[in-house]
C-alpha atoms as a PDB file:
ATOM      1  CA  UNK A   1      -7.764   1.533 -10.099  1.00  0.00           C
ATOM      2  CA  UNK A   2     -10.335   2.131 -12.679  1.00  0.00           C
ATOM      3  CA  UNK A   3     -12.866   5.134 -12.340  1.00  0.00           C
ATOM      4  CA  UNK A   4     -15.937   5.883 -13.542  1.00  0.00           C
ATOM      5  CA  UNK A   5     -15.488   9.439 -13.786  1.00  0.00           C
ATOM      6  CA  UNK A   6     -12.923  12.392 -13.762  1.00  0.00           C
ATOM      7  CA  UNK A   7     -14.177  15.702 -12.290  1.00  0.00           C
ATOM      8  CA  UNK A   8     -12.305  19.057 -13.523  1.00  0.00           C
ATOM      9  CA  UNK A   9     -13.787  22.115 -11.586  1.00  0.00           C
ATOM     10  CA  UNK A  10     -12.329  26.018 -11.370  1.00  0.00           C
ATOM     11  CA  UNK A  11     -12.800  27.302  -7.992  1.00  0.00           C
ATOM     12  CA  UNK A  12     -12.431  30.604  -8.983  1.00  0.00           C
ATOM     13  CA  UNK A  13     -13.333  33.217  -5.760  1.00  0.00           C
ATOM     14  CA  UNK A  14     -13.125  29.773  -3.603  1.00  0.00           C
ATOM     15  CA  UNK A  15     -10.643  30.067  -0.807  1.00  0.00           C
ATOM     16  CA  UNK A  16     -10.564  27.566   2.773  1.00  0.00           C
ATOM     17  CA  UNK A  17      -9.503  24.461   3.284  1.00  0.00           C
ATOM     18  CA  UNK A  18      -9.476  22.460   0.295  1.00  0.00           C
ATOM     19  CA  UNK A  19     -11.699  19.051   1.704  1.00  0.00           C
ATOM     20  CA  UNK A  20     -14.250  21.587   3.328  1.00  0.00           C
ATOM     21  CA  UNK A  21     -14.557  23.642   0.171  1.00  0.00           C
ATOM     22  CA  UNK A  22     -14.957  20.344  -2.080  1.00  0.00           C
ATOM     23  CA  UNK A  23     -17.709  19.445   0.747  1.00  0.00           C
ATOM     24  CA  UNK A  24     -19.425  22.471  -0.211  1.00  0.00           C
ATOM     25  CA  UNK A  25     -18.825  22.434  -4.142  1.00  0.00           C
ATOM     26  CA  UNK A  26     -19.757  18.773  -5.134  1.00  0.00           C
ATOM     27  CA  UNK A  27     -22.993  18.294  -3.170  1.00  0.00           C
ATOM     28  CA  UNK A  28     -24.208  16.391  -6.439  1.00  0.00           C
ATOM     29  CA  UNK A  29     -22.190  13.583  -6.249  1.00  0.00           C
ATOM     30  CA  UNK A  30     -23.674  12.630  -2.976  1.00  0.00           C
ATOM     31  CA  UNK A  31     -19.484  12.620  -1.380  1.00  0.00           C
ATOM     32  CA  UNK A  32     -19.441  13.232   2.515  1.00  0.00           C
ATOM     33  CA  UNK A  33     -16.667  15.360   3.724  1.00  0.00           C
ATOM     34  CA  UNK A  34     -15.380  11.658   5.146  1.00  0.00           C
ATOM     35  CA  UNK A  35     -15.260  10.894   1.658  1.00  0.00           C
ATOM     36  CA  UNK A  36     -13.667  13.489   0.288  1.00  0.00           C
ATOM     37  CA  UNK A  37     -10.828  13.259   2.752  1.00  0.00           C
ATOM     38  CA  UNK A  38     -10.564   9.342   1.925  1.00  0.00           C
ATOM     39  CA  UNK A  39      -9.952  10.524  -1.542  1.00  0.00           C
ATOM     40  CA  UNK A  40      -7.551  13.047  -0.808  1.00  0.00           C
ATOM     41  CA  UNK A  41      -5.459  10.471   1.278  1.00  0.00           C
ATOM     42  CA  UNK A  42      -5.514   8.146  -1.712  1.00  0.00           C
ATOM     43  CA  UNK A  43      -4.089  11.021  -4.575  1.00  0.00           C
ATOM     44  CA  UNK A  44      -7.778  10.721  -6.148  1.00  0.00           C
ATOM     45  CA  UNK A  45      -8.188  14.635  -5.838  1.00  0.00           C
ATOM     46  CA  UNK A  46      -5.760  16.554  -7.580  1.00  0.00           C
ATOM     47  CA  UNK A  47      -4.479  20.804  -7.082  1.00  0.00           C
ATOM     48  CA  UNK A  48      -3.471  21.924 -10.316  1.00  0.00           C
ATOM     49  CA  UNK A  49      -2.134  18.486 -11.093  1.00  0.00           C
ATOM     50  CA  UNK A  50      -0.641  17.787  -7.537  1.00  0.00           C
ATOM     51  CA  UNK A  51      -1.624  15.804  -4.829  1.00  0.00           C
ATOM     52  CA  UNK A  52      -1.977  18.050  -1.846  1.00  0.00           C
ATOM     53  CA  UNK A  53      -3.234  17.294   1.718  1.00  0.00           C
ATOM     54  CA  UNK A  54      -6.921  17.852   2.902  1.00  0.00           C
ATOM     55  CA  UNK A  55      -6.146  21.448   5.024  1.00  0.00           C
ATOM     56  CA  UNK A  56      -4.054  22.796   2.205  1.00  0.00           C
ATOM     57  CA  UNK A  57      -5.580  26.321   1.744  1.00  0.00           C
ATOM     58  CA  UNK A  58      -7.002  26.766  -1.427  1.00  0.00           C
ATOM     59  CA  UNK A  59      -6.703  30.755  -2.994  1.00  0.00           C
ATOM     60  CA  UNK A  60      -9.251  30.504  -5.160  1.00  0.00           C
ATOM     61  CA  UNK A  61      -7.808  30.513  -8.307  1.00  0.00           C
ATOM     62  CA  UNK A  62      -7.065  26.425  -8.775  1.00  0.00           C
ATOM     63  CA  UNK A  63      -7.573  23.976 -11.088  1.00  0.00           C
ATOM     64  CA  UNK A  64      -9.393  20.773  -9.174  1.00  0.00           C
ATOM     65  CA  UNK A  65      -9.480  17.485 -10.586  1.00  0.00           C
ATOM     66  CA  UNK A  66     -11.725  14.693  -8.635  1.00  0.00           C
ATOM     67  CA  UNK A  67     -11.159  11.271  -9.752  1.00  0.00           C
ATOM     68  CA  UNK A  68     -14.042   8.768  -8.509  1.00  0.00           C
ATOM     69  CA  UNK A  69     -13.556   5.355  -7.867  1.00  0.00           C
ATOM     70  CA  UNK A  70     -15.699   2.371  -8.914  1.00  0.00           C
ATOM     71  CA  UNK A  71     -18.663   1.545  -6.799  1.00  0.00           C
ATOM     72  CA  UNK A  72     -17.413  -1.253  -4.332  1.00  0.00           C
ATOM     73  CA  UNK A  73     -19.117  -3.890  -3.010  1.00  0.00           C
ATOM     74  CA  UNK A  74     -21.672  -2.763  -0.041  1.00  0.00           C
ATOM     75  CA  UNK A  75     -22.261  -6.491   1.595  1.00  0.00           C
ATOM     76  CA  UNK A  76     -19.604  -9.050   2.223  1.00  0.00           C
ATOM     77  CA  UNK A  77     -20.168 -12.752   2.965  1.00  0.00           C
ATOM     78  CA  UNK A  78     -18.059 -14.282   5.297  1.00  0.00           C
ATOM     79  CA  UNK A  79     -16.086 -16.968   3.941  1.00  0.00           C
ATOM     80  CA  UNK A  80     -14.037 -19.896   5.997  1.00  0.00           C
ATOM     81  CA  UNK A  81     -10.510 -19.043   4.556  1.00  0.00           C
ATOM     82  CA  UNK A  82      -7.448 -20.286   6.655  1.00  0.00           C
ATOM     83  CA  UNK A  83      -5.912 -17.281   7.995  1.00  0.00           C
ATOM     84  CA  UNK A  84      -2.258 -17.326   9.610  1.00  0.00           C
ATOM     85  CA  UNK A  85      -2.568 -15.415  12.525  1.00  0.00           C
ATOM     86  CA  UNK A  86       1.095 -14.746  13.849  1.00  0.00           C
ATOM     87  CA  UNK A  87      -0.173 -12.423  16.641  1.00  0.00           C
ATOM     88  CA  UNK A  88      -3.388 -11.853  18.367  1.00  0.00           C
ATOM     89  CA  UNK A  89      -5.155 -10.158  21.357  1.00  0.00           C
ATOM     90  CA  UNK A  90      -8.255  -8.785  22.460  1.00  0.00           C
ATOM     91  CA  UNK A  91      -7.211  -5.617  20.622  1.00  0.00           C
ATOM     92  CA  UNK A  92      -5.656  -6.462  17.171  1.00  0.00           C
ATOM     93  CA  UNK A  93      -3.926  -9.138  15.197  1.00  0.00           C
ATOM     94  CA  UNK A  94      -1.603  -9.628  13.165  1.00  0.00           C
ATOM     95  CA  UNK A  95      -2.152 -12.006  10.119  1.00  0.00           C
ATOM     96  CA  UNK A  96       0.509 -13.420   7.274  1.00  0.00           C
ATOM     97  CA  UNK A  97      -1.249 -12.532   4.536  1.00  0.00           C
ATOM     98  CA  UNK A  98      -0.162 -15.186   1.014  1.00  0.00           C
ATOM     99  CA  UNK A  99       0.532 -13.776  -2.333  1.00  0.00           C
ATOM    100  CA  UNK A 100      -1.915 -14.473  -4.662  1.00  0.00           C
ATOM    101  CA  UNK A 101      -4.410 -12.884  -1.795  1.00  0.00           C
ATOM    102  CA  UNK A 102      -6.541  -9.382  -2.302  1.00  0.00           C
ATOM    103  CA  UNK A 103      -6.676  -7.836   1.053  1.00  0.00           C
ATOM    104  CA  UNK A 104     -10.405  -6.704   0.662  1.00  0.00           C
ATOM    105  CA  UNK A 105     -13.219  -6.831  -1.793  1.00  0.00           C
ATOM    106  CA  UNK A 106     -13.526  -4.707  -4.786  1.00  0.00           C
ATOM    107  CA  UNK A 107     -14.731  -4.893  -8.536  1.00  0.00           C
ATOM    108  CA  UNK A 108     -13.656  -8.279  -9.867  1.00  0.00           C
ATOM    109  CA  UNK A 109     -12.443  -9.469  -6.187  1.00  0.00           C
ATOM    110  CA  UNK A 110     -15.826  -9.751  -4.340  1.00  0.00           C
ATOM    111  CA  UNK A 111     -14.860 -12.467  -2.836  1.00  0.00           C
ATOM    112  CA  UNK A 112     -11.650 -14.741  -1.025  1.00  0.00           C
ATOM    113  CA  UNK A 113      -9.948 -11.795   0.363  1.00  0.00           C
ATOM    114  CA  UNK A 114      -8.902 -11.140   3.551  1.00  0.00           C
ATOM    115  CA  UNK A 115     -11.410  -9.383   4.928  1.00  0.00           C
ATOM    116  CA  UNK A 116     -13.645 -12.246   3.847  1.00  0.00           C
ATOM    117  CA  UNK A 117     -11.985 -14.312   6.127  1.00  0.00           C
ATOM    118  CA  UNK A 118     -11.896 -11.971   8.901  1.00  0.00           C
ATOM    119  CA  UNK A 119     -15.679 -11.438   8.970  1.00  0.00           C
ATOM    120  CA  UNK A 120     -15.951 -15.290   9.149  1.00  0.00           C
ATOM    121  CA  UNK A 121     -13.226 -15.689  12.161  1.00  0.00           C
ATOM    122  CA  UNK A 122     -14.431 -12.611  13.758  1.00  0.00           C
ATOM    123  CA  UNK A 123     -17.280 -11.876  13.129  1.00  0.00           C
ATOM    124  CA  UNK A 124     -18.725  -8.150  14.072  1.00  0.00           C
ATOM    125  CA  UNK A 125     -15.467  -8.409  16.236  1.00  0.00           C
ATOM    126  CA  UNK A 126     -13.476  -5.887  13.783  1.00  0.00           C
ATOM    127  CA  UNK A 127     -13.393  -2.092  13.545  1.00  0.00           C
ATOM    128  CA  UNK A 128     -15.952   0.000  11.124  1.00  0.00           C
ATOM    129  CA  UNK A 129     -12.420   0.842   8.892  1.00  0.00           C
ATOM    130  CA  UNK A 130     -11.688   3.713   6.848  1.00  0.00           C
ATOM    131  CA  UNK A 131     -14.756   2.056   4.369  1.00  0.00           C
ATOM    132  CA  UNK A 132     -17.964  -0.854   4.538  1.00  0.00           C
ATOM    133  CA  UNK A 133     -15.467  -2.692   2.502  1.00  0.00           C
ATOM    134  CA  UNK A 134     -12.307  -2.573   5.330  1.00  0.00           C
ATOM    135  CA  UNK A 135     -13.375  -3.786   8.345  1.00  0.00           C
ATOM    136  CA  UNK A 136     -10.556  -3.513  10.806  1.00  0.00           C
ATOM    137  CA  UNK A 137      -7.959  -2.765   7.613  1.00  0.00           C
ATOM    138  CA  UNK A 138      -5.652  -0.531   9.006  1.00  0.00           C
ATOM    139  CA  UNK A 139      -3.136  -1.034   5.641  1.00  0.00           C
ATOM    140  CA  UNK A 140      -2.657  -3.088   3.204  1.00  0.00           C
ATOM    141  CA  UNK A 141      -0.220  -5.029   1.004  1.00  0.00           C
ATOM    142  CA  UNK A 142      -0.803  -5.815  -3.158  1.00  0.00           C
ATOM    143  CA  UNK A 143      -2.407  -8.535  -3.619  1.00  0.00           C
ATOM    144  CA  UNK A 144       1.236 -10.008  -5.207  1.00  0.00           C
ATOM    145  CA  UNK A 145       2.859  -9.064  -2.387  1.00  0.00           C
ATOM    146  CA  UNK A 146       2.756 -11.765   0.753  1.00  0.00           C
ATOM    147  CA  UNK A 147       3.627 -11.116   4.247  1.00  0.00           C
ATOM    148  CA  UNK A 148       2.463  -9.180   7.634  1.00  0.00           C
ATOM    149  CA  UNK A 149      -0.318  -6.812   8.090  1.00  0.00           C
ATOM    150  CA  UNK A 150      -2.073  -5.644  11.219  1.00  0.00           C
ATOM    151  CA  UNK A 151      -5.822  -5.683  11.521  1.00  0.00           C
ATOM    152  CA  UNK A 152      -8.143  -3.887  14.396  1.00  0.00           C
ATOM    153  CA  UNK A 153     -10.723  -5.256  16.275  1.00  0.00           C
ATOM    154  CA  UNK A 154     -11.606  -2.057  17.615  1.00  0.00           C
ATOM    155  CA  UNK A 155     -12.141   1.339  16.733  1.00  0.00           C
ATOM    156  CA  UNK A 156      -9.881   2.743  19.417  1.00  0.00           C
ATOM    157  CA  UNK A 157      -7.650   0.149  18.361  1.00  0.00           C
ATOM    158  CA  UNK A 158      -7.775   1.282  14.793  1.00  0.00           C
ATOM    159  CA  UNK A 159      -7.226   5.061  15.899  1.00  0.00           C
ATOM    160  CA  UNK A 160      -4.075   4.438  17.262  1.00  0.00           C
ATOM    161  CA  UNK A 161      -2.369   2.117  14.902  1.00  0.00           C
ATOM    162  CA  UNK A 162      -3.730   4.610  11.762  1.00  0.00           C
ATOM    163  CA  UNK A 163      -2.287   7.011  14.111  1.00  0.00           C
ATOM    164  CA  UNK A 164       1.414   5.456  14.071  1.00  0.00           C
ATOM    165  CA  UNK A 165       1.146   4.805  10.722  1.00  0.00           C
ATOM    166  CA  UNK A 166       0.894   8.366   9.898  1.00  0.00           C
ATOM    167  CA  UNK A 167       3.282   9.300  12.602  1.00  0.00           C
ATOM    168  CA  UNK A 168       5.703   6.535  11.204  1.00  0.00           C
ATOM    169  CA  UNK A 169       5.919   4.773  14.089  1.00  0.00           C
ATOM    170  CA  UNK A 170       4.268   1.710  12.836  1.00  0.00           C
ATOM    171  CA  UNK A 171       7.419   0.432  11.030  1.00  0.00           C
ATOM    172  CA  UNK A 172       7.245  -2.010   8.144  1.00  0.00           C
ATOM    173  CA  UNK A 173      10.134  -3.461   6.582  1.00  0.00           C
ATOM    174  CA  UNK A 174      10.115  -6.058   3.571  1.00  0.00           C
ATOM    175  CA  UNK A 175      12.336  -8.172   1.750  1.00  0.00           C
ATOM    176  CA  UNK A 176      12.753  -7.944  -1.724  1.00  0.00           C
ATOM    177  CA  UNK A 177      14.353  -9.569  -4.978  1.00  0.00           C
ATOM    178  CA  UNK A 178      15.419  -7.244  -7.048  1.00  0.00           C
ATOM    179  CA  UNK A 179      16.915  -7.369 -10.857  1.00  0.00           C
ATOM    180  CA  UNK A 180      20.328  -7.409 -11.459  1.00  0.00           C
ATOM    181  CA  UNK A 181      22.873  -7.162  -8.839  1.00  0.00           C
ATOM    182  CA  UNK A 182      23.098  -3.760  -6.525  1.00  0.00           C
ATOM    183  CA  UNK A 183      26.463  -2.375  -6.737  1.00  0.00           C
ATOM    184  CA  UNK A 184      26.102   0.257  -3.273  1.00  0.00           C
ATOM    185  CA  UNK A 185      25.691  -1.822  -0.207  1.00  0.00           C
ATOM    186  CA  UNK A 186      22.946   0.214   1.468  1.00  0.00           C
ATOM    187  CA  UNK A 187      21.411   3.666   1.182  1.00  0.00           C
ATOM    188  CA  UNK A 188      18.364   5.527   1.141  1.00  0.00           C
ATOM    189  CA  UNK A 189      15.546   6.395  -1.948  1.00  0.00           C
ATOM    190  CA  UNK A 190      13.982   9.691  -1.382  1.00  0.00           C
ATOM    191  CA  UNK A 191      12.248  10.897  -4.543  1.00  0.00           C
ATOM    192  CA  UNK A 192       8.276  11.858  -4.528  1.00  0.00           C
ATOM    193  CA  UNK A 193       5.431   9.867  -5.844  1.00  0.00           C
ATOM    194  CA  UNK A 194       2.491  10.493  -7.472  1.00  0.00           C
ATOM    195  CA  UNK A 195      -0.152   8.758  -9.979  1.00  0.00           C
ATOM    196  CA  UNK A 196       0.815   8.189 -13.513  1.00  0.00           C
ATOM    197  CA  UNK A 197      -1.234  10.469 -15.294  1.00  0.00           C
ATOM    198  CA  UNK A 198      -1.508   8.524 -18.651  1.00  0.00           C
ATOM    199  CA  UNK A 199      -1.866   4.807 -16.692  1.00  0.00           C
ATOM    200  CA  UNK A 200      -3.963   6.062 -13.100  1.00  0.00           C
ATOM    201  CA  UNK A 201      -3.076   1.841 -12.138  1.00  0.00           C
ATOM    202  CA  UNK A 202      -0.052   3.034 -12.146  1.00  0.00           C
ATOM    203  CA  UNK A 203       2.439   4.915  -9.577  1.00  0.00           C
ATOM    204  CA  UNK A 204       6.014   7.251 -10.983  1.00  0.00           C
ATOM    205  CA  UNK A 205       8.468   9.344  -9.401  1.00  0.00           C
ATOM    206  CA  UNK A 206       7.111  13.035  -9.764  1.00  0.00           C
ATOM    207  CA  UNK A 207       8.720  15.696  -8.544  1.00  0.00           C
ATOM    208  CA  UNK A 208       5.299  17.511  -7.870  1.00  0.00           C
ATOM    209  CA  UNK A 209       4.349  13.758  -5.842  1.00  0.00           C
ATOM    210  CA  UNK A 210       4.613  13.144  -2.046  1.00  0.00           C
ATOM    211  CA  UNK A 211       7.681  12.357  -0.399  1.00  0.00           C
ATOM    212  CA  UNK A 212       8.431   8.884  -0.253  1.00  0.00           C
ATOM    213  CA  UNK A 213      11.669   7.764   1.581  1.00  0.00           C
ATOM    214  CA  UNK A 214      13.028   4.168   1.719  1.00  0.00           C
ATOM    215  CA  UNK A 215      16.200   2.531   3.238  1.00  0.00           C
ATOM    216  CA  UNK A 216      17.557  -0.264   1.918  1.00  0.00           C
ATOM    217  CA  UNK A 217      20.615  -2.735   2.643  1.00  0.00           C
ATOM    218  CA  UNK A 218      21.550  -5.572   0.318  1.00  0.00           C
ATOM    219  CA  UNK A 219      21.462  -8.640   2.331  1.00  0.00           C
ATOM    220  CA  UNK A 220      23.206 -10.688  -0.492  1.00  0.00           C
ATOM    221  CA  UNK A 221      24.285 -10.559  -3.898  1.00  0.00           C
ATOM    222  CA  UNK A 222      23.240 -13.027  -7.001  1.00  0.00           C
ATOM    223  CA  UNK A 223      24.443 -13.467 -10.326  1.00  0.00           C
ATOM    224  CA  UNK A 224      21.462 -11.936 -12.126  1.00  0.00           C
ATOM    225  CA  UNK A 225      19.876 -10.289  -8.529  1.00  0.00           C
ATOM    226  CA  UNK A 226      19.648  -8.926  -5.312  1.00  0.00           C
ATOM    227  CA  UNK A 227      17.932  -9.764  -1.900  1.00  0.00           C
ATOM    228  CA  UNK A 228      17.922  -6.548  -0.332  1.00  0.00           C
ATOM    229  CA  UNK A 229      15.877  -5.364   2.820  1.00  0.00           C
ATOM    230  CA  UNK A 230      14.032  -2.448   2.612  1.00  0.00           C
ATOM    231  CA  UNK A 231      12.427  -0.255   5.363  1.00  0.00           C
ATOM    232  CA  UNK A 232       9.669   2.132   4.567  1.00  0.00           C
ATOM    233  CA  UNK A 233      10.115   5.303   6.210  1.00  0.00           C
ATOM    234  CA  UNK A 234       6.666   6.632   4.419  1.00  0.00           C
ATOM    235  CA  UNK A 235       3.560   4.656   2.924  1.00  0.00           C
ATOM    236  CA  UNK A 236       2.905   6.017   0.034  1.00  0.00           C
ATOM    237  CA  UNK A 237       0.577   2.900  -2.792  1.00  0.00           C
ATOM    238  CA  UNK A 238       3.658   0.769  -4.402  1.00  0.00           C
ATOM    239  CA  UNK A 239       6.208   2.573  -3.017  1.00  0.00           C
ATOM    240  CA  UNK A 240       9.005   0.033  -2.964  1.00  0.00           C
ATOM    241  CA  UNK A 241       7.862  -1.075  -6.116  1.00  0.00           C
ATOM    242  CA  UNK A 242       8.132   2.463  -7.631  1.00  0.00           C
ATOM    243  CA  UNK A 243      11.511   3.128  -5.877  1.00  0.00           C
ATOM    244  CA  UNK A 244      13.558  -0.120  -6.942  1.00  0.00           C
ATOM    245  CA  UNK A 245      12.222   0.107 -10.377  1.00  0.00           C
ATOM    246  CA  UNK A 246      13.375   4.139 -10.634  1.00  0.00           C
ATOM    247  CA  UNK A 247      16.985   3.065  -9.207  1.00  0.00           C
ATOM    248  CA  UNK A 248      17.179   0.544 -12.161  1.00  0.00           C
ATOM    249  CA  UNK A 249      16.500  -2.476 -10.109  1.00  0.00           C
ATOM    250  CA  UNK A 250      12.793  -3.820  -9.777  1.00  0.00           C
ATOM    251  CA  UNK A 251      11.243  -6.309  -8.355  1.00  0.00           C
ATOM    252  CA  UNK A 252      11.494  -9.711  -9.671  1.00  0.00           C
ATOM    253  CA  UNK A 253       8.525 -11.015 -11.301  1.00  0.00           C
ATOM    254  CA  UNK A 254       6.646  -7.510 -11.058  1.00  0.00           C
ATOM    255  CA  UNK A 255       4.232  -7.257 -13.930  1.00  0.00           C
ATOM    256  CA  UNK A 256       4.067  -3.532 -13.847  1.00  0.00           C
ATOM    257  CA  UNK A 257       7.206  -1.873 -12.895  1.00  0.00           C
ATOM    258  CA  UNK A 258       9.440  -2.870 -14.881  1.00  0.00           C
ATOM    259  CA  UNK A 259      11.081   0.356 -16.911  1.00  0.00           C
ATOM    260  CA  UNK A 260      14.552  -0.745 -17.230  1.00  0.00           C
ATOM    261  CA  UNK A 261      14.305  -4.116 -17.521  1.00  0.00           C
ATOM    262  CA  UNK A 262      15.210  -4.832 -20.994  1.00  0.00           C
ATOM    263  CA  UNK A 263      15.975  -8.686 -20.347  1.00  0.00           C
ATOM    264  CA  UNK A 264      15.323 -10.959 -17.832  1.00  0.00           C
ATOM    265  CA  UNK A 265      18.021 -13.640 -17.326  1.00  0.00           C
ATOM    266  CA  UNK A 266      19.330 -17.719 -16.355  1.00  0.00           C
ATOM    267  CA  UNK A 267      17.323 -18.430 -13.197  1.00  0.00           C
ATOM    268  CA  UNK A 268      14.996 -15.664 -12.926  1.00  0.00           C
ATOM    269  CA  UNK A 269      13.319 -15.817 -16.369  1.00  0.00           C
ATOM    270  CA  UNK A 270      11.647 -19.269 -14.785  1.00  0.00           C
ATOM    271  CA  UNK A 271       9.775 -17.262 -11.746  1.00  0.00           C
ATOM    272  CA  UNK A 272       6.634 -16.461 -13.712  1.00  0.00           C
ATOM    273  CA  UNK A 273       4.993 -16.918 -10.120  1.00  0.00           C
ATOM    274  CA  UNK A 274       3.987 -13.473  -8.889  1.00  0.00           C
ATOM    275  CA  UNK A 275       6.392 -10.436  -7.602  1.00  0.00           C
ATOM    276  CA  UNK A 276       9.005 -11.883  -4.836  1.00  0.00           C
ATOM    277  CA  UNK A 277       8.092  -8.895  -2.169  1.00  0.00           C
ATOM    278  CA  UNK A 278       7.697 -10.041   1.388  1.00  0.00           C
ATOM    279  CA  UNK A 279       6.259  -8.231   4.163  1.00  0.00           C
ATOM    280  CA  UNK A 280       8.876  -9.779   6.873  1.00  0.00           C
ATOM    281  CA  UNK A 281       8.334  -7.334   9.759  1.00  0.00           C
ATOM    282  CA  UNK A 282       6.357  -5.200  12.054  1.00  0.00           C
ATOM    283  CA  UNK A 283       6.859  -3.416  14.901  1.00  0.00           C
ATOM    284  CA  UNK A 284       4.326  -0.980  16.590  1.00  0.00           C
ATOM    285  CA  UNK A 285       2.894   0.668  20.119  1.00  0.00           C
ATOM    286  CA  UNK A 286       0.165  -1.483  21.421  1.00  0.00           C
ATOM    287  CA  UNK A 287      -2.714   1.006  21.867  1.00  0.00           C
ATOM    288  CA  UNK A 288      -3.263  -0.646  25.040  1.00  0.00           C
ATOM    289  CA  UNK A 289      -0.455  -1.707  26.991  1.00  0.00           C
ATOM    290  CA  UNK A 290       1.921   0.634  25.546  1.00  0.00           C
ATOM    291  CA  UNK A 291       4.230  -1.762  24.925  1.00  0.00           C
ATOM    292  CA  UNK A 292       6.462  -2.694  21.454  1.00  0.00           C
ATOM    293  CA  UNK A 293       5.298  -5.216  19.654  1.00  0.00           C
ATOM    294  CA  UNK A 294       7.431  -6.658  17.180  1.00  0.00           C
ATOM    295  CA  UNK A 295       6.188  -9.342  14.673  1.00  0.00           C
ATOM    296  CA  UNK A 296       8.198 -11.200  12.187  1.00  0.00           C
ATOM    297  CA  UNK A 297       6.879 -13.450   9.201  1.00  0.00           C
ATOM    298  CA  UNK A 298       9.592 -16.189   7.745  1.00  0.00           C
ATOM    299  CA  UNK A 299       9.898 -15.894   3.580  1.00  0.00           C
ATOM    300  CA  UNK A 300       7.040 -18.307   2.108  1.00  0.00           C
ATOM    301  CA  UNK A 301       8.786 -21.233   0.676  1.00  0.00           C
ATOM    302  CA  UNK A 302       8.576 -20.230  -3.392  1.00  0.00           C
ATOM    303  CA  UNK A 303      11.057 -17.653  -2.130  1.00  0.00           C
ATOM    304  CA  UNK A 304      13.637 -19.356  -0.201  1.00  0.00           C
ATOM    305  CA  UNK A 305      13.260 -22.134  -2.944  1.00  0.00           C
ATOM    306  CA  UNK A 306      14.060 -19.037  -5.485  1.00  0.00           C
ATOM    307  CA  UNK A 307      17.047 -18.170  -3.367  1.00  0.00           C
ATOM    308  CA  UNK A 308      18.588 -21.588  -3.045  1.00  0.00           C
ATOM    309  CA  UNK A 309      18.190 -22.000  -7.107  1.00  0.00           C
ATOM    310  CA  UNK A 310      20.457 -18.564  -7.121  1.00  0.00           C
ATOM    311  CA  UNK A 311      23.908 -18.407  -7.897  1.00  0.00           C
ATOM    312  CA  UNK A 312      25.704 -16.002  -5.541  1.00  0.00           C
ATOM    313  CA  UNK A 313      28.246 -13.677  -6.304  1.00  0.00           C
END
């Protein structure tokens, strides 16, 4: 994400909580206490260099950088984009969401995301969001990244299913090809994340980050690659993407993590098509019924076509 400015105050003497004290501090910049909080949950407001959460207790003596996003969008047009709906109810739906799709609008994407299509299906049928610009978004996937997401149609809906997702009981698990064979069968990737300082597009392991835990299990072997599944225990932006390419194996056809990769080999050189990262499967409380729902999306067909072309080992 781009931003059109980068904030750097001293609170020196200012103790509390650290979104109510921001409330009180920036009153220039025209940012609600909503907003401050939204920019805390997205590591856009940094404690001495550390992303901390919105009641960490501030002594007074920190160093507070504010990072401010682009202006977005403020009206969307409804657009009549085919949506795959895989689940649906007066409450929620769940929709299969391409690669090659932006989620919702923003600088340079106004336009043929998902939301986009929502509006037009739904109409004022969707929840206010955590912005104008998400109706009823209660995540998201990259825009390279195909596969399941959940969407709102209500606000209560939208409270409960943000709710699990912070609780981790929303669960979300993906398929992935990664580089280059994986030698340990399964396991688990628990190192922090945070923003890349020198490239603020860009996600790295930090030990100063928040905790970001993944299991994995390699579902089969290939000669040059892996297709492993991988479960996120946390949601922190790019997480798998960040973890695979920090354990030396990342995501084939990812144009940004790719430390590690120092050649790309036989079959896999030819998918120039967009990172092979799959959303495959949700499962979550309906904030209704009470009941699990679990939702499962098949691979899109450029990846099984991937796999077939794959020699395994």
């Amino acid at each position: 994400m781009n931003h059109l400015d980068n904030i750097e105050l001293h609170l020196t003497g200012q103790n509390g909580r650290l979104d109510k004290v921001l409330s009180q501090e920036v009153k220039e910049l025209d940012l609600s206490r909503t907003q401050i909080q939204d920019l805390i949950k997205q590591d856009n407001i940094l404690v001495d260099g550390k992303a901390q959460k919105a009641n960490f207790k501030l002594q007074g003596t920190e160093k507070i950088e504010i990072f401010i996003p682009e202006e977005e969008p403020v009206e969307i047009e409804p657009e009549d984009i085919p949506l795959d709906i895989v689940y649906e109810d007066d409450d929620l739906l769940v929709v299969n969401k391409p690669a090659g799709m932006v989620v919702h609008p923003a600088k340079g994407h106004p336009t043929g995301t998902v939301v986009n299509a929502l509006l037009y299906y739904l109409g004022a049928n969707l929840s206010q969001g955590s912005s104008n610009i998400r109706p009823g978004i209660v995540h998201r996937i990259d825009k390279d990244t195909s596969g399941l997401m959940v969407v709102a149609k209500n606000d209560k809906s939208h409270q409960a299913l943000s709710s699990q997702l912070e609780d981790r009981s929303l669960g979300r698990t993906y398929l992935a090809l990664v580089n280059k064979p994986v030698d340990i069968p399964q396991g688990i990737i628990e190192v922090p994340i945070a923003r890349d300082p020198s490239q603020r597009t860009r996600f790295t392991v930090n030990a100063n980050g928040k905790s970001a835990y993944t299991v994995y299990e390699v579902i089969q072997n290939y000669e040059n690659a892996a297709l492993v599944k991988a479960e996120l225990k946390t949601g922190r932006t790019h997480q798998i993407r960040v973890h695979f390419e920090y354990i030396g194996h990342p995501i084939v056809g990812d144009p940004t993590y790719r430390h590690g990769l120092s050649e790309v080999r036989g079959t896999l050189a030819k998918l120039s098509d967009g990172q092979y990262l799959h959303a495959h499967e949700l499962h979550f409380i309906h904030p209704t019924t009470g009941e699990e729902v679990s939702v499962t999306a098949p691979l899109p067909e450029r990846f099984e076509t991937a796999l077939d072309n794959l020699i395994k080992l």
